[in-house]
N, C-alpha and C. Protein backbone atom coordinates (compact mmCIF):
# COMPACT_ATOMS: atom_id res chain seq x y z
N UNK A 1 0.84 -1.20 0.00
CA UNK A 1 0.00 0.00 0.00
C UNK A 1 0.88 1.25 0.00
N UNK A 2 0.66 2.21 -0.41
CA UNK A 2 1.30 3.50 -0.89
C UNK A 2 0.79 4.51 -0.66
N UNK A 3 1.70 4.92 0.71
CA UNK A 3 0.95 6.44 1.54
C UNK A 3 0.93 7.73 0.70
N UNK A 4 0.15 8.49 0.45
CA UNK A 4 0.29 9.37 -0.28
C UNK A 4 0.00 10.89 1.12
N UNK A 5 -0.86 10.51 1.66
CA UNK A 5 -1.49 11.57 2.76
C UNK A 5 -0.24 11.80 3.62
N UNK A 6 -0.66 13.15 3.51
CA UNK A 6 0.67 13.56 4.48
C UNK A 6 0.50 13.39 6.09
N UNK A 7 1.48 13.25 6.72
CA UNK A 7 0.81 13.22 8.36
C UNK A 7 1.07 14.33 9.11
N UNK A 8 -0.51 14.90 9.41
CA UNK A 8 -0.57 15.98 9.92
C UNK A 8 -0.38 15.96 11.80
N UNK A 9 -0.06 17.47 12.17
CA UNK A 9 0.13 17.49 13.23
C UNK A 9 -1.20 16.90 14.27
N UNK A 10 -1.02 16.74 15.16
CA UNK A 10 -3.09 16.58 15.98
C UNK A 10 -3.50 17.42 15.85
N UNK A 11 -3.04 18.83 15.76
CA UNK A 11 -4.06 19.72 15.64
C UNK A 11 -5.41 20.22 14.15
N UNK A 12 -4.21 19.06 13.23
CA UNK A 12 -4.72 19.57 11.68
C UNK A 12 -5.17 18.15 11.03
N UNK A 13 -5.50 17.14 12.21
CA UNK A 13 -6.19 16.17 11.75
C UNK A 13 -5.60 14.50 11.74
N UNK A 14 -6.10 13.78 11.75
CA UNK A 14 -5.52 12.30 11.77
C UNK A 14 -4.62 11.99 10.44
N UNK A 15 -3.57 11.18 10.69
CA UNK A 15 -2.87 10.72 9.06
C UNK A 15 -3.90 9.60 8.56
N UNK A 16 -3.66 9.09 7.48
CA UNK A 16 -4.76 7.91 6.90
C UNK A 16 -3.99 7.94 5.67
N UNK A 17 -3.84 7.06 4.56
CA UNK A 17 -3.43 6.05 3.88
C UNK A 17 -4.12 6.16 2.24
N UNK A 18 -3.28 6.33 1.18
CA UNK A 18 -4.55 6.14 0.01
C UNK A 18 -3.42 5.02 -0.75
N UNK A 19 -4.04 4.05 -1.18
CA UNK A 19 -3.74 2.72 -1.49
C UNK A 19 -3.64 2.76 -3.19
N UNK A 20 -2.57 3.75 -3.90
CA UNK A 20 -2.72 3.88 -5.65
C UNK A 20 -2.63 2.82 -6.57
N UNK A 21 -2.32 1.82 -6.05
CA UNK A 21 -2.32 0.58 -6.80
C UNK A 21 -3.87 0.06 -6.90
N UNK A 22 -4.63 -0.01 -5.90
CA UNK A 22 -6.08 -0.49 -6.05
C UNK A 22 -7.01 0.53 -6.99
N UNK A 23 -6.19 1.91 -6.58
CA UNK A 23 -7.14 3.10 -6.94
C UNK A 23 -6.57 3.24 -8.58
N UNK A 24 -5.35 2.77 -9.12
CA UNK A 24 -5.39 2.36 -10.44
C UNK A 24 -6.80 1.03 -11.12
N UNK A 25 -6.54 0.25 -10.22
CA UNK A 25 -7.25 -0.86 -10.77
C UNK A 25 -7.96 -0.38 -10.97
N UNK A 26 -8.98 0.34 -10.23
CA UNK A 26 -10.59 0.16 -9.97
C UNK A 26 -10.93 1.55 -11.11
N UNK A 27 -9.99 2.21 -11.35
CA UNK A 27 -10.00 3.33 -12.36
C UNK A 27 -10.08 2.66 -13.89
N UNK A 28 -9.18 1.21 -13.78
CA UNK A 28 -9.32 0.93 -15.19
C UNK A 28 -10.48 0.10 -15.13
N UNK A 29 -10.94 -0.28 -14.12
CA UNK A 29 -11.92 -1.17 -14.05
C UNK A 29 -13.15 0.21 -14.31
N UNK A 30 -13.11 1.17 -14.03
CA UNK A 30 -14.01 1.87 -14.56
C UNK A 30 -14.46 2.60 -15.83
N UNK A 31 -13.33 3.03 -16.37
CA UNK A 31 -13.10 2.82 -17.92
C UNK A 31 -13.62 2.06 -18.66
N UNK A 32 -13.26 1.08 -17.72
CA UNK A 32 -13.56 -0.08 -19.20
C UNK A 32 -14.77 -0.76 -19.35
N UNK A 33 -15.61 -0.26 -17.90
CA UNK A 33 -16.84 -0.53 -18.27
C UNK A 33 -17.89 0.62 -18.79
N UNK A 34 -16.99 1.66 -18.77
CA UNK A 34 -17.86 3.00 -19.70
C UNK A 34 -17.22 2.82 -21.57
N UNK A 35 -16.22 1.72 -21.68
CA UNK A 35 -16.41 1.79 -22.98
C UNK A 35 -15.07 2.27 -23.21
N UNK A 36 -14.66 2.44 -22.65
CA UNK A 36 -13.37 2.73 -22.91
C UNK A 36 -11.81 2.01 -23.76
N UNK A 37 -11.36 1.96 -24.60
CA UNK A 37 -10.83 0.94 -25.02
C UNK A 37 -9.08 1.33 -24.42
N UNK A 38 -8.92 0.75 -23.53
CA UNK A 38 -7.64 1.02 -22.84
C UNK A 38 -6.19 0.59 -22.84
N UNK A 39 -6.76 -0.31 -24.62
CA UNK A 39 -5.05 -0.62 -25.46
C UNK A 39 -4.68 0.24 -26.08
N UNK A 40 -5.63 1.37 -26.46
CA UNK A 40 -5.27 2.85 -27.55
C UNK A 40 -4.25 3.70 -26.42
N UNK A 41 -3.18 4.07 -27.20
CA UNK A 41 -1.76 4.77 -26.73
C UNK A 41 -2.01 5.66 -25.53
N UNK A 42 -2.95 6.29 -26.54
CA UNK A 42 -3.57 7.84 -25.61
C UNK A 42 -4.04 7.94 -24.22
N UNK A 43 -4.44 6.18 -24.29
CA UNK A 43 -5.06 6.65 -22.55
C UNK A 43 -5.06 5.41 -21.88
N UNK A 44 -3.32 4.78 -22.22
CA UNK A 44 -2.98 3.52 -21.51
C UNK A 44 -2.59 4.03 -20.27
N UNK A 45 -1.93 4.85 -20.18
CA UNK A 45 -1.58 5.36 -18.83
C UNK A 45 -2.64 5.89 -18.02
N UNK A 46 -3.85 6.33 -18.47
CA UNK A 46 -5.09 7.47 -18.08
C UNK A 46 -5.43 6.86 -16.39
N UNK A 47 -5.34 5.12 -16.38
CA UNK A 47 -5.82 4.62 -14.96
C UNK A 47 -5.16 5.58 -13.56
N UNK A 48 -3.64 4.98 -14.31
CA UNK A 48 -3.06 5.93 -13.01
C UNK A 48 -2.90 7.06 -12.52
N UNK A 49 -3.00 7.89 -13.73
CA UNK A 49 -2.90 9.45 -14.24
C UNK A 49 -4.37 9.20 -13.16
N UNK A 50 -5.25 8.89 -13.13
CA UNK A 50 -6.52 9.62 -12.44
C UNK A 50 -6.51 9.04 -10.80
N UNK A 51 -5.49 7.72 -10.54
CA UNK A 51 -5.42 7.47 -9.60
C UNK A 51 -4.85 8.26 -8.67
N UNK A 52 -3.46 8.98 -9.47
CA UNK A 52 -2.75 9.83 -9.05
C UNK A 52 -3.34 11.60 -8.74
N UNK A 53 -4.14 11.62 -10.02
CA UNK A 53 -5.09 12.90 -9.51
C UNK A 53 -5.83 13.27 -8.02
N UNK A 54 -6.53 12.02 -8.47
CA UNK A 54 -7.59 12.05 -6.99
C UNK A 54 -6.69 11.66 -6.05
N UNK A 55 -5.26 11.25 -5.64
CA UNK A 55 -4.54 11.10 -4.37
C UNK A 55 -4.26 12.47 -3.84
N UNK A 56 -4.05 13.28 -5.33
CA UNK A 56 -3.78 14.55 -4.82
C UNK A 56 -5.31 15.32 -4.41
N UNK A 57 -5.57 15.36 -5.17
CA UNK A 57 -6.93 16.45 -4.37
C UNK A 57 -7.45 15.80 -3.28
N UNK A 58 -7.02 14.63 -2.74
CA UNK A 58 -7.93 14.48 -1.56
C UNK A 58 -6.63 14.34 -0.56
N UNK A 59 -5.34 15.10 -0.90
CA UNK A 59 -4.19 15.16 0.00
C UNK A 59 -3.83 16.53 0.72
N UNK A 60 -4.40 16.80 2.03
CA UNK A 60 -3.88 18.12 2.17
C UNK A 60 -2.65 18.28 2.65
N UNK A 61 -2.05 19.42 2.64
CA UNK A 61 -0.53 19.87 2.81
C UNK A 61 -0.57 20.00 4.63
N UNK A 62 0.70 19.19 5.28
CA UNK A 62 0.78 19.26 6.61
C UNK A 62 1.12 20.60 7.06
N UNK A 63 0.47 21.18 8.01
CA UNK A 63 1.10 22.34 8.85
C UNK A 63 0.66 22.42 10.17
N UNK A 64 2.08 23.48 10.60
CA UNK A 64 1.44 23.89 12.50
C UNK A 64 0.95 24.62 12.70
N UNK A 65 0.08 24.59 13.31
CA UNK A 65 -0.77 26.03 13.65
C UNK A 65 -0.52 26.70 14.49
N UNK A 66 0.51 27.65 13.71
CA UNK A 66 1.42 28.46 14.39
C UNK A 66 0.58 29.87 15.33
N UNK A 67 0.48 29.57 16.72
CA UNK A 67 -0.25 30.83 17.25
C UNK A 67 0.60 31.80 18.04
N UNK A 68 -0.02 32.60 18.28
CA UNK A 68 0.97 33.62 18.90
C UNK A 68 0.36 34.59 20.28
N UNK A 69 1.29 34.95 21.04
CA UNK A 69 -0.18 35.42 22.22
C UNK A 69 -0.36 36.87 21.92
N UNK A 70 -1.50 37.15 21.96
CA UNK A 70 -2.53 38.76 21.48
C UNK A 70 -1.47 39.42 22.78
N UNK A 71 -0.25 39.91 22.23
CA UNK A 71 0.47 40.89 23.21
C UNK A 71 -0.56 42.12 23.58
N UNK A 72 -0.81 42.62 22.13
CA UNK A 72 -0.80 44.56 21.59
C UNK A 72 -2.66 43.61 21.92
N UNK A 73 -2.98 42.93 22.80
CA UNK A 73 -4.47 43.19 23.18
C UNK A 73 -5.39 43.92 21.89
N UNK A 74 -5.22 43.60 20.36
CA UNK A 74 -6.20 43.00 19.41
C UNK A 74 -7.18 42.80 19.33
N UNK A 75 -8.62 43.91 19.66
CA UNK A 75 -9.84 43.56 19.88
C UNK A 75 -11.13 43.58 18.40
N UNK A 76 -10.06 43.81 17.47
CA UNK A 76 -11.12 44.33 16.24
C UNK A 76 -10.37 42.95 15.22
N UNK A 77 -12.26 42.62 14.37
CA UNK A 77 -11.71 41.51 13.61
C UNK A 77 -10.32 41.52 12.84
N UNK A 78 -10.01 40.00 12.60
CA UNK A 78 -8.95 40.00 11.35
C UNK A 78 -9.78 38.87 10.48
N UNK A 79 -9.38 39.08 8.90
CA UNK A 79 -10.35 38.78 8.29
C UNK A 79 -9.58 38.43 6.54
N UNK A 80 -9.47 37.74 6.21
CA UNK A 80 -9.13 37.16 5.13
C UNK A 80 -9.85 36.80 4.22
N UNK A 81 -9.97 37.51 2.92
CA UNK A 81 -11.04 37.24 2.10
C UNK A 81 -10.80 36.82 0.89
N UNK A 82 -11.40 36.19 0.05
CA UNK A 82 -11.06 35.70 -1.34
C UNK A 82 -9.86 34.81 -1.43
N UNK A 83 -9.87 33.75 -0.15
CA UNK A 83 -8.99 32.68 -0.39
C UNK A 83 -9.50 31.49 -1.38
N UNK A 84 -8.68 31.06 -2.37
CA UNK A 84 -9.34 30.45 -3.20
C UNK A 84 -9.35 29.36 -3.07
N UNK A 85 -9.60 28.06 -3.32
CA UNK A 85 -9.95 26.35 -2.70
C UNK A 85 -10.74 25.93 -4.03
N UNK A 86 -10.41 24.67 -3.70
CA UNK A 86 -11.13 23.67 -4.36
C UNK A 86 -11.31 21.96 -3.66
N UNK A 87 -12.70 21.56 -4.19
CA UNK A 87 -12.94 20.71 -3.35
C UNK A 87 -13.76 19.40 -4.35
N UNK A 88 -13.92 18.65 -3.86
CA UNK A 88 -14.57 17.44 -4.44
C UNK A 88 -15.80 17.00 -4.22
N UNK A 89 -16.81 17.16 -4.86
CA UNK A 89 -18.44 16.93 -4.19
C UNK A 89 -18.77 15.21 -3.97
N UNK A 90 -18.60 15.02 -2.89
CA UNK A 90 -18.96 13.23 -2.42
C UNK A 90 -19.90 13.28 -3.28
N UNK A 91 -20.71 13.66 -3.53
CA UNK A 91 -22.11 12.92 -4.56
C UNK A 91 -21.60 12.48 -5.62
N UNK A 92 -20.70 13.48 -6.43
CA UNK A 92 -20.38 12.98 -8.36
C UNK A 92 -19.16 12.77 -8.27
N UNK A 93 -18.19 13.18 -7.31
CA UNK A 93 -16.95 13.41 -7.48
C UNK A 93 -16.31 14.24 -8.74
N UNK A 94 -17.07 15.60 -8.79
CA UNK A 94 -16.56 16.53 -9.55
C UNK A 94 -16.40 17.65 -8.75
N UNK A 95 -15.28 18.44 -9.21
CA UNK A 95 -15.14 19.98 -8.59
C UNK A 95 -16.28 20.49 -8.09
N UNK A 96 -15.74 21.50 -6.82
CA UNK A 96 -16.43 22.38 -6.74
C UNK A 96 -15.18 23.60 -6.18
N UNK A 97 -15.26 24.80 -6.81
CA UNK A 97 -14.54 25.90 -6.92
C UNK A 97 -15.11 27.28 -6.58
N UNK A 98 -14.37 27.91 -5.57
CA UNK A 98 -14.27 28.81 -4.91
C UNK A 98 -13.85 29.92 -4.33
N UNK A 99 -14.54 30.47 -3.28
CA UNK A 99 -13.37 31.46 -2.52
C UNK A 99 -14.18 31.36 -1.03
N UNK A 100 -13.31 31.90 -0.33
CA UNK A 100 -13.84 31.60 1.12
C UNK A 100 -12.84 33.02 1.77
N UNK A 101 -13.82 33.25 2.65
CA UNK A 101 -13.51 34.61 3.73
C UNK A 101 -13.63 33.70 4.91
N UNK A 102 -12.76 34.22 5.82
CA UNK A 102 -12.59 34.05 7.09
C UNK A 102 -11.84 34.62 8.04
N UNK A 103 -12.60 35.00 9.63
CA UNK A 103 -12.29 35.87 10.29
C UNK A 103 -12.89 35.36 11.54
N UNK A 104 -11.85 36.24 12.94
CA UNK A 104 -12.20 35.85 13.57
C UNK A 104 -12.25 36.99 14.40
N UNK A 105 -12.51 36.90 15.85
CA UNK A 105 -12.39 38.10 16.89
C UNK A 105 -11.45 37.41 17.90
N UNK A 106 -9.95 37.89 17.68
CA UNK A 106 -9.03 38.07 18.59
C UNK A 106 -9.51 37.28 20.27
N UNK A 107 -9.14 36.81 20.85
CA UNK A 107 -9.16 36.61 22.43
C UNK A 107 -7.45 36.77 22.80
N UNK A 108 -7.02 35.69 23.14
CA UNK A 108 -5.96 35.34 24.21
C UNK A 108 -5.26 35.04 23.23
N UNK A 109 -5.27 34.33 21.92
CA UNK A 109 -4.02 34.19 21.12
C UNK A 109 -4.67 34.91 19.54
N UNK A 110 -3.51 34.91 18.92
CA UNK A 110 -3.91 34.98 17.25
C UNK A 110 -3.34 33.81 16.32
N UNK A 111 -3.30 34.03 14.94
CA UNK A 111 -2.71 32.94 14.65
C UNK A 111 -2.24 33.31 13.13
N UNK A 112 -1.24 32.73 12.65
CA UNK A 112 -0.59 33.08 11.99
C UNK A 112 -1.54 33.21 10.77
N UNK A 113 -1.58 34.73 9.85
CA UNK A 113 -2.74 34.85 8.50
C UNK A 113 -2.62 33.66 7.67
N UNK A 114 -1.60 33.17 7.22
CA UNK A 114 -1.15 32.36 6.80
C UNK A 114 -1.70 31.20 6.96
N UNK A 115 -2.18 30.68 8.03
CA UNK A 115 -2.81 29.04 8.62
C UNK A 115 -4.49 29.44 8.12
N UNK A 116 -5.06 30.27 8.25
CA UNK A 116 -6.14 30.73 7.65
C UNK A 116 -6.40 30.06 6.47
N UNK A 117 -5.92 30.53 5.30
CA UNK A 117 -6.12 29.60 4.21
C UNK A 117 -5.39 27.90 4.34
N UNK A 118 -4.36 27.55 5.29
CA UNK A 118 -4.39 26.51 5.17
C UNK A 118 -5.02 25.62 5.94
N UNK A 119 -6.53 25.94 6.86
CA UNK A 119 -7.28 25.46 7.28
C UNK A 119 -8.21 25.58 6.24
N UNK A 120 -8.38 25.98 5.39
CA UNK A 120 -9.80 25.98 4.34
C UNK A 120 -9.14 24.93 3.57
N UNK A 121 -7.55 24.54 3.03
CA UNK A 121 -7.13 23.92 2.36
C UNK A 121 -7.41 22.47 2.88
N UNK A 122 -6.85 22.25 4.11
CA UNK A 122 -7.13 21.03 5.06
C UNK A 122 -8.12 20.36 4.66
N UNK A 123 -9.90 21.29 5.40
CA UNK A 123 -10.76 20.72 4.73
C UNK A 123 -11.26 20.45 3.84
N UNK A 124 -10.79 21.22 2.73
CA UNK A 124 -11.25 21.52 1.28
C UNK A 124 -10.57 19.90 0.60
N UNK A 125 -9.42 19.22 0.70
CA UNK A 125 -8.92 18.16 0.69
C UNK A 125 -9.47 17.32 0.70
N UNK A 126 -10.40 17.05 0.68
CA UNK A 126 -11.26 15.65 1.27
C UNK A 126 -12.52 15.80 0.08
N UNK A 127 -14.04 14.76 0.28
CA UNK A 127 -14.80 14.73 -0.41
C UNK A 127 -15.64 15.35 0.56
N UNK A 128 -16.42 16.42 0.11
CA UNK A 128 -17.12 17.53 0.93
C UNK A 128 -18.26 17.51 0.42
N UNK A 129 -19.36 18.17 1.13
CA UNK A 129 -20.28 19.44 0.54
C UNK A 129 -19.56 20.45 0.93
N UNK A 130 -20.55 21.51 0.56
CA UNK A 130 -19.90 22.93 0.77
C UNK A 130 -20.52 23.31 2.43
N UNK A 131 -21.49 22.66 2.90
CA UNK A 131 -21.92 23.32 4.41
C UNK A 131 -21.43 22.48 5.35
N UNK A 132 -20.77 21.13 4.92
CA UNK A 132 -20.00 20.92 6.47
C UNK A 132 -18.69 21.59 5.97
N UNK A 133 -17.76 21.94 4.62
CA UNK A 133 -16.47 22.62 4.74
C UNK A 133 -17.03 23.87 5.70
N UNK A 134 -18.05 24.64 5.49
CA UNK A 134 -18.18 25.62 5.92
C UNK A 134 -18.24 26.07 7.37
N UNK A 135 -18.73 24.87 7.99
CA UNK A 135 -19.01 24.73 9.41
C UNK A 135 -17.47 24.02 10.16
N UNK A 136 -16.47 23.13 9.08
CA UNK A 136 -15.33 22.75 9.94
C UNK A 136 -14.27 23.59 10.08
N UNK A 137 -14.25 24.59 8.86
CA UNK A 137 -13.56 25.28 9.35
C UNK A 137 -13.65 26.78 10.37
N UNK A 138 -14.81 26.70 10.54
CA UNK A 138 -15.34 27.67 11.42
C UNK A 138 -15.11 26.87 12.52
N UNK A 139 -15.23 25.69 13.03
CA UNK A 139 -15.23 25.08 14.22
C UNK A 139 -13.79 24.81 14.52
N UNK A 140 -13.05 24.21 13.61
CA UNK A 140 -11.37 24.22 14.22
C UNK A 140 -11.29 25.79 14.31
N UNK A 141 -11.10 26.70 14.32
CA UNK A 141 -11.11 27.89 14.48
C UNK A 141 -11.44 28.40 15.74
N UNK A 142 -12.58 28.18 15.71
CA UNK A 142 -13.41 28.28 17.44
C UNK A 142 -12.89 27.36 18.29
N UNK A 143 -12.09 26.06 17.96
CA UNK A 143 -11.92 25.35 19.25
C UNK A 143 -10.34 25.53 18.93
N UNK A 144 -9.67 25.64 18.40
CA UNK A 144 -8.05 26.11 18.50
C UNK A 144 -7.67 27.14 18.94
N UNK A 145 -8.49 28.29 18.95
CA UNK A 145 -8.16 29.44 19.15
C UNK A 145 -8.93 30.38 20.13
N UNK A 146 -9.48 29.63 20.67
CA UNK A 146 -11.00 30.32 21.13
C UNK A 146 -11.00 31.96 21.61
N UNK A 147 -11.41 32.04 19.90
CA UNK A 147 -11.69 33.36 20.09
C UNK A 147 -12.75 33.76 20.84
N UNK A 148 -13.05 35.48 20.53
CA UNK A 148 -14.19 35.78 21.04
C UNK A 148 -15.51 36.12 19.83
N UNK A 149 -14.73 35.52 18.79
CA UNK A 149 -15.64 34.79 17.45
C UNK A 149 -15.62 34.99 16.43
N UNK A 150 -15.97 34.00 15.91
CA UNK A 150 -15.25 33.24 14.03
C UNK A 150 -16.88 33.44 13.11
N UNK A 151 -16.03 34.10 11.54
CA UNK A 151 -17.05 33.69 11.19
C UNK A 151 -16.63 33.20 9.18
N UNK A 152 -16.96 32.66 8.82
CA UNK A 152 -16.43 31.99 7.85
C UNK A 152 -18.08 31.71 6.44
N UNK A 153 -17.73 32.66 5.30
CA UNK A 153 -18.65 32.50 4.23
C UNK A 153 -17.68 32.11 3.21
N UNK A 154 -18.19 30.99 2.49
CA UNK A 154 -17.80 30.75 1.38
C UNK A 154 -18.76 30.53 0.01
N UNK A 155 -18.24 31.23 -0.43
CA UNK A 155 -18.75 30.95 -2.23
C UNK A 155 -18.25 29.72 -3.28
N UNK A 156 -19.28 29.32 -3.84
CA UNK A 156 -18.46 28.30 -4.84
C UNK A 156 -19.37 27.72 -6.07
N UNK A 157 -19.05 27.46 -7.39
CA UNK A 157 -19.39 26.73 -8.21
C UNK A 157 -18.81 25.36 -8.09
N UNK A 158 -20.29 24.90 -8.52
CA UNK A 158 -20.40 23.59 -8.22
C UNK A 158 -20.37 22.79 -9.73
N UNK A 159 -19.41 22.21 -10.35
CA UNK A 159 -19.43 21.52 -11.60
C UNK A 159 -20.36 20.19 -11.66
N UNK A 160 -21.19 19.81 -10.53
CA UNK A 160 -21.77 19.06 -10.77
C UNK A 160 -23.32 19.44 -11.21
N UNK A 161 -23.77 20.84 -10.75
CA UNK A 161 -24.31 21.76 -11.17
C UNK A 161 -24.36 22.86 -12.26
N UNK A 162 -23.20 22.65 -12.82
CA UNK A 162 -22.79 23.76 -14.17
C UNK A 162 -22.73 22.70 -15.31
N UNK A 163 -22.27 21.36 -15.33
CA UNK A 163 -22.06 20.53 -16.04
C UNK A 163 -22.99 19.45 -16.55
N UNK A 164 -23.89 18.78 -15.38
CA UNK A 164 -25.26 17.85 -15.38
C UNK A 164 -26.12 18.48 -15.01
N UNK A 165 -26.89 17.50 -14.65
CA UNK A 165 -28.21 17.68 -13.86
C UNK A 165 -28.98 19.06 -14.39
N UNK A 166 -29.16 20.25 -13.80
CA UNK A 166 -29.82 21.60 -14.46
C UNK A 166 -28.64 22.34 -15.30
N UNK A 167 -27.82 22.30 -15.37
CA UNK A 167 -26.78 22.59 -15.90
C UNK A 167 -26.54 24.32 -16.15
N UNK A 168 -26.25 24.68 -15.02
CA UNK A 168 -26.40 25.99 -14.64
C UNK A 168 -25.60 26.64 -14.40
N UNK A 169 -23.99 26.64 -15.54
CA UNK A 169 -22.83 27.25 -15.25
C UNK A 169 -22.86 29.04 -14.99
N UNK A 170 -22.42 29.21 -13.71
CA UNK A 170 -21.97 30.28 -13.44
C UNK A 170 -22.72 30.53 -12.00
N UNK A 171 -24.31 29.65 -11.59
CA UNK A 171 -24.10 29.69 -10.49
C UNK A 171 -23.51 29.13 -9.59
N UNK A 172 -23.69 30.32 -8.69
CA UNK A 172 -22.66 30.34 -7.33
C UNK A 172 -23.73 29.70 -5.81
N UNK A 173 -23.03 28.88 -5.14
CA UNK A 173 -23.80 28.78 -3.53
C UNK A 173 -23.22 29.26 -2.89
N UNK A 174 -23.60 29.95 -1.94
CA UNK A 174 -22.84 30.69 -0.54
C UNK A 174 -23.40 30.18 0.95
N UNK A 175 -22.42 29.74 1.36
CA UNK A 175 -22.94 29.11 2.92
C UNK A 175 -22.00 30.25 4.06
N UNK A 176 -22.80 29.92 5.09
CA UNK A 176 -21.66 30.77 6.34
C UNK A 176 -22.38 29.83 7.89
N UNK A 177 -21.00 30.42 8.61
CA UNK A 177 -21.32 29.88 9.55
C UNK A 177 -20.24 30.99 10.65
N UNK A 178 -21.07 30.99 11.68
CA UNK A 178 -20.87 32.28 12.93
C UNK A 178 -20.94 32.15 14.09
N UNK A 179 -19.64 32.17 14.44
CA UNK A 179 -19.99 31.84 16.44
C UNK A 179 -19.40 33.11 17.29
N UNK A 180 -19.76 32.71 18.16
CA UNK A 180 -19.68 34.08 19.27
C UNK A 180 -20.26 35.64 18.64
N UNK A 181 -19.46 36.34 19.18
CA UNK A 181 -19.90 37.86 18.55
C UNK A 181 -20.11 38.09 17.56
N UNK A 182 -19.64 37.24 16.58
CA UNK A 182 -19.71 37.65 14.81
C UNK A 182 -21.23 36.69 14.83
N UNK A 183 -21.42 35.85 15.48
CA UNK A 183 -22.89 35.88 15.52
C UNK A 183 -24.04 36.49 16.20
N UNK A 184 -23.65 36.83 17.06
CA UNK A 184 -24.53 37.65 18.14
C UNK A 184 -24.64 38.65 18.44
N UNK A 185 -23.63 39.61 18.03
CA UNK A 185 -23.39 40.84 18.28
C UNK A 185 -23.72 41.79 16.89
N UNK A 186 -24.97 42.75 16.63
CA UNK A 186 -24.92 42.86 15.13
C UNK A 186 -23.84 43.82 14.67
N UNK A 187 -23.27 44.54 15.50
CA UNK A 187 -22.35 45.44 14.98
C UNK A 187 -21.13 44.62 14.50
N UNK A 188 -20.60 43.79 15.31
CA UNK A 188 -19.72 42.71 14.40
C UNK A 188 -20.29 41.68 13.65
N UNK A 189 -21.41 41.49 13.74
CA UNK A 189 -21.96 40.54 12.60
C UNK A 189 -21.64 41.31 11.43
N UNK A 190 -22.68 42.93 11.40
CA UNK A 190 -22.78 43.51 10.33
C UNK A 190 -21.10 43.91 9.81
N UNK A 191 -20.05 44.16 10.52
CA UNK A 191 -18.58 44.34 10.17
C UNK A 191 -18.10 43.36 9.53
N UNK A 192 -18.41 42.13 9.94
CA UNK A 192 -18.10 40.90 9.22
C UNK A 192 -18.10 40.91 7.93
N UNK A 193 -19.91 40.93 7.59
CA UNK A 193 -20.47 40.85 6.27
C UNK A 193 -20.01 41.95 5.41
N UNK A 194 -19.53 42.70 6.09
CA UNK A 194 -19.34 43.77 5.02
C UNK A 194 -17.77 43.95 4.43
N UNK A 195 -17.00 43.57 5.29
CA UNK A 195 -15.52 43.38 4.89
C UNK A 195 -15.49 42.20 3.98
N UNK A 196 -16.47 41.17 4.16
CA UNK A 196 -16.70 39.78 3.03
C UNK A 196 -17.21 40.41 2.12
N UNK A 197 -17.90 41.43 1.82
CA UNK A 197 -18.57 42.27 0.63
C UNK A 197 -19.90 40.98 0.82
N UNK A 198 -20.91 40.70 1.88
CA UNK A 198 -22.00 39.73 1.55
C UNK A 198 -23.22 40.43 2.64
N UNK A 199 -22.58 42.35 2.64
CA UNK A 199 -23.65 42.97 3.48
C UNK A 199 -24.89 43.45 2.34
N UNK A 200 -24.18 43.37 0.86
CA UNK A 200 -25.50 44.33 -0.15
C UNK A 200 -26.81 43.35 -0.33
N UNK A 201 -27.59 44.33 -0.61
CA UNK A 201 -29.25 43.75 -0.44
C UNK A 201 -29.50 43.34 -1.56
């Protein structure tokens, strides 16, 4: 078996195993029952080529979540917007592509801007919808850092939606999710939404 997943720290999730030799097979085994004729030049290699794809998109990059303690007492959001991601829809296993804002309200530590997008990356790694990415990374957030509150909207086209089914390229879904003050408090709710640009009517 052939580890491809990187092993992350505890804080950024369990290590686990993707097995590319089976995930070749079962690739040509899928081919070839869509018709595929898999002695032609062009797409003798295609099994592994896709085995190897999907090891990567469902591989996220290890990091520490480097925090730091709120010296200069930091009471106004920080807020990162238009981080871009991509993710894999468990239903079809086709893209879904994006951007994601996220922010939090300062307490006792901060954390490096930087780990921000590589917590959207983390979860974005895996086979998702878009409202539990939306809710995990709002929640490692809230429980790593415990602020005095996170709030996290993301946008995204969905190719399983632009491509099949109604086939509706160019729309977008937007989910969010809000804890502490950025939920409860409307003056930082409304600060939130509006630094995400998702305050217009």
């Amino acid at each position: 078996m052939t580890n491809l997943r990187a092993h992350l720290s505890p804080v950024t999730g369990p290590p686990d195993t993707i097995d590319l030799p089976a995930a070749e097979r079962a690739a040509r085994d899928l081919l070839a029952a869509l018709g595929v004729d898999l002695a032609a030049e062009s797409v003798r290699d295609t099994p592994l080529r896709m085995a190897r794809m999907y090891a990567e998109l469902l591989t996220p990059a290890p990091f520490n979540a480097t925090t730091f303690a709120n010296d200069a007492a930091y009471d106004e959001l920080v807020v990162a917007t238009e981080i871009p991601f991509h993710s894999l829809c468990e239903h079809h296993l086709l893209p879904f592509v994006g951007v994601a804002h996220v922010g939090y309200l300062p307490g006792a530590r901060i954390i490096g801007l930087s780990k921000l997008a590589r917590v959207v990356d983390l979860f974005a790694r895996s086979l998702q919808v878009q409202e539990r990415l939306t809710t995990q990374v709002a929640s490692w957030l809230h429980d790593q850092l415990q602020p005095k509150g996170v709030g996290v909207v993301i946008e995204a086209e969905h190719m399983c939606m632009s491509l099949r089914g109604v086939q509706k390229p160019g729309a977008r879904t937007v989910t969010s999710s809000l804890h502490g003050l950025v939920r409860d408090d409307p003056r930082t709710r409304q600060e939130f939404l509006a630094l995400t640009g998702r305050d217009r009517g």
